[in-house]
N, C-alpha and C. Protein backbone atom coordinates (compact mmCIF):
# COMPACT_ATOMS: atom_id res chain seq x y z
N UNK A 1 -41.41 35.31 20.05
CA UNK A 1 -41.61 35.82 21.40
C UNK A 1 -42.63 36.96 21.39
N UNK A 2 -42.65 37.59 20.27
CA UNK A 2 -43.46 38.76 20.28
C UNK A 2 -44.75 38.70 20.13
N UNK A 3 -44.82 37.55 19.58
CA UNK A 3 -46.28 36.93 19.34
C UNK A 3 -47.16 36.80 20.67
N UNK A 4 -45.73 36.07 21.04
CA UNK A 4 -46.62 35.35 22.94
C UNK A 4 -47.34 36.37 23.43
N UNK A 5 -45.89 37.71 23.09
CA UNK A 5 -46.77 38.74 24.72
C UNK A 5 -47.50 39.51 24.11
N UNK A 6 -48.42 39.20 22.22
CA UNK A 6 -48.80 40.31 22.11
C UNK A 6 -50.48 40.18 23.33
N UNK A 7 -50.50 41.79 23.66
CA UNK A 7 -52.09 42.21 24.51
C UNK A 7 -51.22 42.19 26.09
N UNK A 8 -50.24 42.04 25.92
CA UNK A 8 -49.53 42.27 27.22
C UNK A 8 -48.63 43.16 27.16
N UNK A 9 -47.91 43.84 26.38
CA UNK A 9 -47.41 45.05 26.04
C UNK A 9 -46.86 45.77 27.38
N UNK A 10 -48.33 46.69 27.68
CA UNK A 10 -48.12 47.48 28.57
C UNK A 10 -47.52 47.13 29.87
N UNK A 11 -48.06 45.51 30.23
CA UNK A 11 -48.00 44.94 31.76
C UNK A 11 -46.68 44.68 30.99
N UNK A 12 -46.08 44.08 30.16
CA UNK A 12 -44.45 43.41 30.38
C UNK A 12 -43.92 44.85 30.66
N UNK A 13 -43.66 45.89 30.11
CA UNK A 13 -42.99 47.22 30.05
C UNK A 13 -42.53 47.67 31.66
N UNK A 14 -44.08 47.51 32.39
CA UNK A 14 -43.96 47.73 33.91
C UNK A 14 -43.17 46.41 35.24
N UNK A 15 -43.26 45.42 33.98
CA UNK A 15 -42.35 44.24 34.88
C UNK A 15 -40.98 43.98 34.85
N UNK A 16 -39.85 43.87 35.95
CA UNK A 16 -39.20 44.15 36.18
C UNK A 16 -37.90 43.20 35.20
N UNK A 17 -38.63 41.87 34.88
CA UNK A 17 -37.96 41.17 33.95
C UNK A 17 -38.42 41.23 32.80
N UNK A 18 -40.08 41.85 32.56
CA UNK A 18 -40.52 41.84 31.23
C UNK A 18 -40.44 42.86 30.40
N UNK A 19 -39.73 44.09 31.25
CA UNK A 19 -39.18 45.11 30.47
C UNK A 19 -37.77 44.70 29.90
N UNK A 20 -37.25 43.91 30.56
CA UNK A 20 -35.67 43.97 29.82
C UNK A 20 -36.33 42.43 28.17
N UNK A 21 -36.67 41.78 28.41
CA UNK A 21 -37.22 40.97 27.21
C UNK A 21 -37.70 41.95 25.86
N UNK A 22 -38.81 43.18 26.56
CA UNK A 22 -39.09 43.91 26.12
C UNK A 22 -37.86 45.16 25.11
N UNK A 23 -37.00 45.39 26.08
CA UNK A 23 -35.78 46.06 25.97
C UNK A 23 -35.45 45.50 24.79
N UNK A 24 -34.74 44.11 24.52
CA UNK A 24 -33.92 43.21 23.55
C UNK A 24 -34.26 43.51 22.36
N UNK A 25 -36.31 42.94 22.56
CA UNK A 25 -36.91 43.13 20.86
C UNK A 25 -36.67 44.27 20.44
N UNK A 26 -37.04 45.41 20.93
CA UNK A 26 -36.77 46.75 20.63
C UNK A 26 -35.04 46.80 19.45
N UNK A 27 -34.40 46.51 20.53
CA UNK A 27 -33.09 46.82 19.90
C UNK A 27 -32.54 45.86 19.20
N UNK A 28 -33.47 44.57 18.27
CA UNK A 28 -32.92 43.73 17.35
C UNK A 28 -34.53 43.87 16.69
N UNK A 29 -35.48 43.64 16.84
CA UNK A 29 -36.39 43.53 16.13
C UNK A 29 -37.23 44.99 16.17
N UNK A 30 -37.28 46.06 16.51
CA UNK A 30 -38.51 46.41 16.97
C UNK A 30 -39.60 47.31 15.42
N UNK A 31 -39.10 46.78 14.28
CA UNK A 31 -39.77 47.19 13.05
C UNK A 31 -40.21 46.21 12.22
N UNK A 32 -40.02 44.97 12.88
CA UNK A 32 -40.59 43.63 12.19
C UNK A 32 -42.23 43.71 12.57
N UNK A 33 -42.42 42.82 11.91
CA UNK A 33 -44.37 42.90 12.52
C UNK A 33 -44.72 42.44 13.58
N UNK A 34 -44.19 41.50 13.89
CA UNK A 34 -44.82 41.19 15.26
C UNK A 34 -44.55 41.77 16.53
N UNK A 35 -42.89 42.60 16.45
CA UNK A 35 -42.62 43.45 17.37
C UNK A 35 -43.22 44.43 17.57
N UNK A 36 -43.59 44.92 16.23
CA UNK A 36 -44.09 46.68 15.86
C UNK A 36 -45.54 46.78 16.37
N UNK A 37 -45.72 45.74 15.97
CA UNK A 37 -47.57 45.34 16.89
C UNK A 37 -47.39 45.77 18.54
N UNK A 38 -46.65 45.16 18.89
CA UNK A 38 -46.37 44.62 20.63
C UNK A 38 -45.68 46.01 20.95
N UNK A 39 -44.93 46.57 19.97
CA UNK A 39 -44.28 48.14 20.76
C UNK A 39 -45.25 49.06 20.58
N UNK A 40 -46.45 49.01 19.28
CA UNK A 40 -47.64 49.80 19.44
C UNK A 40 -48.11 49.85 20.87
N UNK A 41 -48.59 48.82 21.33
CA UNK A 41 -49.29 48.32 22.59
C UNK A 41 -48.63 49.38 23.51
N UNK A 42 -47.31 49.29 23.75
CA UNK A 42 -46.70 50.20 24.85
C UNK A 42 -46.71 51.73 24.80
N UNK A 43 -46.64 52.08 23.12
CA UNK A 43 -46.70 52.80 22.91
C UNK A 43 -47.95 53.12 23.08
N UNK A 44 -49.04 52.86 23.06
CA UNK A 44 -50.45 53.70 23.21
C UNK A 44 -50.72 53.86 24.77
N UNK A 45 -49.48 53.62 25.53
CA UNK A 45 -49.67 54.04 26.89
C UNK A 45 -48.79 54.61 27.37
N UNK A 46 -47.88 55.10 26.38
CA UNK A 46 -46.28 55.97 26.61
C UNK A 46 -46.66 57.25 27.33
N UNK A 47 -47.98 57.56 28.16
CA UNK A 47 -48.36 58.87 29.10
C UNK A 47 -48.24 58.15 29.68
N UNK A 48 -48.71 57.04 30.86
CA UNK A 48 -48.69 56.19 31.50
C UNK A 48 -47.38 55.75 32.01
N UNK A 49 -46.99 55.01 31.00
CA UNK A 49 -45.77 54.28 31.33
C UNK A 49 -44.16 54.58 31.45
N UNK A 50 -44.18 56.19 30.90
CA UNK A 50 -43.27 57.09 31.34
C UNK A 50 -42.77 57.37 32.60
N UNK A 51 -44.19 56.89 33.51
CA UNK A 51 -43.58 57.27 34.86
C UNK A 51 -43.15 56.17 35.73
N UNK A 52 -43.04 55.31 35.00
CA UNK A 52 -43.02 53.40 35.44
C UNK A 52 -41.14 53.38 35.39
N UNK A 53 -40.53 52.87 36.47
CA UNK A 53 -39.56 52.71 36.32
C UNK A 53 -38.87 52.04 35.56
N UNK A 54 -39.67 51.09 35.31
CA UNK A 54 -39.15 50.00 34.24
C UNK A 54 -39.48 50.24 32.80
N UNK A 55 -41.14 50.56 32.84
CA UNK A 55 -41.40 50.72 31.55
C UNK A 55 -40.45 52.14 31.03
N UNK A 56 -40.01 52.86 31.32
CA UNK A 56 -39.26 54.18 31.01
C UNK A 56 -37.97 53.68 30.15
N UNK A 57 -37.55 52.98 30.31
CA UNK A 57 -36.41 51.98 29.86
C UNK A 57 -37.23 51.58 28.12
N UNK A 58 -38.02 50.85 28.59
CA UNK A 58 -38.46 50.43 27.57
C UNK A 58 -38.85 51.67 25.86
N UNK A 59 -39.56 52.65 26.51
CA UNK A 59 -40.07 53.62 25.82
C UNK A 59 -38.35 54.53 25.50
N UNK A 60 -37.82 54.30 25.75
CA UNK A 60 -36.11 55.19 25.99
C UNK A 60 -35.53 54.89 24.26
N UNK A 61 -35.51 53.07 24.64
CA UNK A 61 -35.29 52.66 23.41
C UNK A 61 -36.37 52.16 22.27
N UNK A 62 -37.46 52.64 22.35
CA UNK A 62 -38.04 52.19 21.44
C UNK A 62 -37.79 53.99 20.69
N UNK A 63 -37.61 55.16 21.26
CA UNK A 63 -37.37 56.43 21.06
C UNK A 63 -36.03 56.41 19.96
N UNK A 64 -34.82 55.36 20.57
CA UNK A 64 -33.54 54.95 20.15
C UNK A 64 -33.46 54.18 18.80
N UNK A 65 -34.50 53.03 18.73
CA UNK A 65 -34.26 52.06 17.93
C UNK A 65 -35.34 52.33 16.85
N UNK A 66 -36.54 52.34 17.29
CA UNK A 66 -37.68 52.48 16.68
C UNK A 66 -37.95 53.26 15.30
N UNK A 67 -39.07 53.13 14.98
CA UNK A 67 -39.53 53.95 13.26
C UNK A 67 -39.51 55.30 13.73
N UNK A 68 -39.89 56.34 12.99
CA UNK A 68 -39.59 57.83 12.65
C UNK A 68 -41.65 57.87 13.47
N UNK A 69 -42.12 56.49 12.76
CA UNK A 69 -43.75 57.01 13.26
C UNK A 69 -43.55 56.32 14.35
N UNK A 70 -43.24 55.49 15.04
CA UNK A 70 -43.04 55.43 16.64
C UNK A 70 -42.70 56.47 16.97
N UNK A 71 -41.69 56.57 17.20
CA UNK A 71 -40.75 57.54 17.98
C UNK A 71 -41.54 59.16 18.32
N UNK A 72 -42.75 59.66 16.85
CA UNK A 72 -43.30 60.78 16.62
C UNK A 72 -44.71 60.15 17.46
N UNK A 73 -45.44 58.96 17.49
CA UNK A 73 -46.46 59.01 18.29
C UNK A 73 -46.03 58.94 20.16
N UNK A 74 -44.78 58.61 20.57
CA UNK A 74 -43.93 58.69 21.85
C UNK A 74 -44.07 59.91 22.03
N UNK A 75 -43.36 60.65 21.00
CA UNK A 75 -43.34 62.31 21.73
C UNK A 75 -44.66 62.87 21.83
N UNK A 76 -45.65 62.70 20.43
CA UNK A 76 -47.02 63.58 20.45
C UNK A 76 -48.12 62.75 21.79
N UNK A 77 -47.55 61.82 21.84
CA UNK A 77 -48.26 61.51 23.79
C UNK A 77 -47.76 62.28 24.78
N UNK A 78 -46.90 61.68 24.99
CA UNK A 78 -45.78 62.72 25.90
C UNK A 78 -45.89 64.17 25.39
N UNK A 79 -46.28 64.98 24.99
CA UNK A 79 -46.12 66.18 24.50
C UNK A 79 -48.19 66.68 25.03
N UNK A 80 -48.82 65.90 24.67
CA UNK A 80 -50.43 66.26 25.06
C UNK A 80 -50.72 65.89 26.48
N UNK A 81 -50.05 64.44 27.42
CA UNK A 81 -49.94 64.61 28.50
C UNK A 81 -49.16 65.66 29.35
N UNK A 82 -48.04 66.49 29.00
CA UNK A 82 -47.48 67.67 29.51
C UNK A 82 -49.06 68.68 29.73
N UNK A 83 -49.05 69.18 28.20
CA UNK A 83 -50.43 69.56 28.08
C UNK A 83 -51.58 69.88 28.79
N UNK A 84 -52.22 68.40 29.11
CA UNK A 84 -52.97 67.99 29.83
C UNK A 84 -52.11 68.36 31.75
N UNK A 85 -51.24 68.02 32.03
CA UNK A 85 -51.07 68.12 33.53
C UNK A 85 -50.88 69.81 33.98
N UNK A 86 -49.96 70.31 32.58
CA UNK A 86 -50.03 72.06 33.02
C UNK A 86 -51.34 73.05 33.34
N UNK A 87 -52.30 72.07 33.13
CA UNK A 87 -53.84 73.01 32.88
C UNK A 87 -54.89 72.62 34.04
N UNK A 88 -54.13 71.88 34.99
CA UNK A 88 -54.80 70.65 36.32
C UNK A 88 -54.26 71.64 37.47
């Protein structure tokens, strides 16, 4: 499955059924390769997609389930977008 949606990442995260698909891999696969590829994807838009109702879910548990270097590139986004909005 992870294969299918890889380059779609970001758009499943923000869809309302493709975040919960999204959700699953996370919390059975999300350190295998083909997942870890496809949670990169979301992850390189975890400023973005934080504010996505759905995708927020998604990024929650990849925070939960995920590697020590996920979880640390989640926060150091989230941590430079704070950053970035306090200085606007």
């Amino acid at each position: 499955i992870a294969e299918e949606l890889r380059g779609q990442g970001a758009e499943m995260a923000r869809h309302r059924f493709g975040c919960r698909i999204l959700c699953r891999l996370v919390e059975q696969w999300s350190t295998k390769d083909g997942s870890a590829s496809l949670m990169e994807e979301v992850i390189g838009e975890a400023d973005a997609l934080c504010r996505n109702k759905m995708a927020r879910h998604v990024l929650k548990l990849i925070l939960e389930h995920g590697s020590a270097a996920q979880r640390a590139r989640i926060a150091h986004s989230l941590h430079i977008d704070v950053l970035n909005k306090a200085g606007q």
